[in-house]
Protein backbone atom coordinates (compact mmCIF):
# COMPACT_ATOMS: atom_id res chain seq x y z
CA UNK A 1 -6.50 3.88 13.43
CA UNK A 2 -3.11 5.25 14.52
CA UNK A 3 -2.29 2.11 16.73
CA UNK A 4 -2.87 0.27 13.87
CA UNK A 5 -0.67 1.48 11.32
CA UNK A 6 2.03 -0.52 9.59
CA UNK A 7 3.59 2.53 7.33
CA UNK A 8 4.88 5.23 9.72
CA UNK A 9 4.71 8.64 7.99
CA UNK A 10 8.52 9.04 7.50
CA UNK A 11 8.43 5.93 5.49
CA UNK A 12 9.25 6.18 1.39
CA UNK A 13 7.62 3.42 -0.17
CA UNK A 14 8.91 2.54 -3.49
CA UNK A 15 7.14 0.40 -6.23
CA UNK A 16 8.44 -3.12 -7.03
CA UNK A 17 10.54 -2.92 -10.31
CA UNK A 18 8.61 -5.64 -11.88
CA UNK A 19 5.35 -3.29 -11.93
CA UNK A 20 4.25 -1.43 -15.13
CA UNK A 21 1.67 0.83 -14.98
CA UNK A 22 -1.16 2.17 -17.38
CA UNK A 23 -2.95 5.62 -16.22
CA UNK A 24 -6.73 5.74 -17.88
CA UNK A 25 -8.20 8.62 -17.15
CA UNK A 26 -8.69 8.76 -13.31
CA UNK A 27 -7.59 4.97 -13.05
CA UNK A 28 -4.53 2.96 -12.97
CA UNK A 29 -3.69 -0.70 -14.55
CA UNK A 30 -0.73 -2.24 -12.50
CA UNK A 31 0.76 -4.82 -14.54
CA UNK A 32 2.47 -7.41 -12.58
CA UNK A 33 4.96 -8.75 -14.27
CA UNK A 34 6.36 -11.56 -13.05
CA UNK A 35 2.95 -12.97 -12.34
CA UNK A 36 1.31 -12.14 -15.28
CA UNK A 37 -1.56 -10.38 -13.88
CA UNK A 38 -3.21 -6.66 -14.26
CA UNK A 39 -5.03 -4.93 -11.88
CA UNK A 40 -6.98 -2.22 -11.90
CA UNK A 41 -6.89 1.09 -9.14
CA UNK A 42 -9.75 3.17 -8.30
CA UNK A 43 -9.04 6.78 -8.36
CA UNK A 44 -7.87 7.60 -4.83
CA UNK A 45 -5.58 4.39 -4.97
CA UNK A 46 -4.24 5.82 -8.23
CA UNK A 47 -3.10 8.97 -7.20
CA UNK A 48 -1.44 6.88 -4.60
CA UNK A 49 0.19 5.02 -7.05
CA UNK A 50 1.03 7.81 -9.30
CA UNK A 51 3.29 9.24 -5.62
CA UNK A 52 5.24 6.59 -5.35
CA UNK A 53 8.09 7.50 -6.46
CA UNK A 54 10.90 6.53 -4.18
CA UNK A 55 11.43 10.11 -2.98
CA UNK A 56 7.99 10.80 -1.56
CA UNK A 57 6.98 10.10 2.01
CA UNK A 58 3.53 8.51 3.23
CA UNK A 59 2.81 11.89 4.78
CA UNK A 60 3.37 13.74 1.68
CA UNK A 61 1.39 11.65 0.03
CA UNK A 62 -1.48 11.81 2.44
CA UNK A 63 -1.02 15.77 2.67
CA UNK A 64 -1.64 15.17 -1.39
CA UNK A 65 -4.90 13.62 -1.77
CA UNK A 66 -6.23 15.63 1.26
CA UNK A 67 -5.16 18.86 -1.03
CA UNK A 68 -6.89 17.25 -4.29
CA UNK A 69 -9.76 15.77 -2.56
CA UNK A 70 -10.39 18.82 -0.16
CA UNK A 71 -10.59 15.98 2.39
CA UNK A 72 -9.35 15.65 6.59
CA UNK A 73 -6.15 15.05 6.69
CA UNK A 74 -6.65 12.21 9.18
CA UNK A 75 -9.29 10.36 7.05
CA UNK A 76 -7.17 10.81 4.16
CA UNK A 77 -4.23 9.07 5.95
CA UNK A 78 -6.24 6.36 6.97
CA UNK A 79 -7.27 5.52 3.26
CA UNK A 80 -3.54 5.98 2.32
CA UNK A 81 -2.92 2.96 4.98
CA UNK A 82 -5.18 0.83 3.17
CA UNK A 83 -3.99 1.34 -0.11
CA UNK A 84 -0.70 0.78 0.95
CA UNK A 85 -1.25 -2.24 2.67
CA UNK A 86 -3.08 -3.48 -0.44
CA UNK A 87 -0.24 -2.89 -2.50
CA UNK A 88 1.89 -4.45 -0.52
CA UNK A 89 -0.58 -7.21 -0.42
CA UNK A 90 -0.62 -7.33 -4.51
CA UNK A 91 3.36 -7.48 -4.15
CA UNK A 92 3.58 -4.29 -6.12
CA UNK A 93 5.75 -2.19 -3.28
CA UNK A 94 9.19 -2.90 -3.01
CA UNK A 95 10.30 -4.61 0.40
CA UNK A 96 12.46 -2.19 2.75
CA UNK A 97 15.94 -3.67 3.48
């Protein structure tokens, strides 16, 4: 999945500022704002959520949840593309400049 990746590793994402978010347990409620919408992360997507921080790179955060799910690093990244690219689908990260 390499080729196919939008996010390079060095890349910070940062969450939207119009995004409020409810942890529950081992799940996240993103509360979009401006649309008036909620929606609801599984667990691995919400400790992706929970790293986005505007400081912490998409590596970092895939070296995370390969550390807390005792996972391969490579699979791990791969799921950290697609929860990224949902969230950017959702409109919850913030646009790079």
């Amino acid at each position: 999945m390499t080729d196919d990746r939008e996010f390079a590793d060095d890349l910070v994402p940062q969450p939207a500022p119009f995004v409020r978010t409810a942890f529950l347990d081992d799940e996240a409620v993103l509360y979009l704002v401006h649309e008036t919408r909620a929606v609801l992360l599984n667990p691995t997507a919400a400790v992706v959520w929970a790293a986005i921080d505007g400081e912490t790179s998409v590596a970092e955060i895939a070296a995370l949840l390969a550390e807390t799910f005792h996972a391969q690093p490579a699979t791990v990244r791969d799921d950290v593309e697609l929860v990224l690219r949902h969230l950017m689908e959702l409109g919850a990260l913030a646009r790079s400049t």
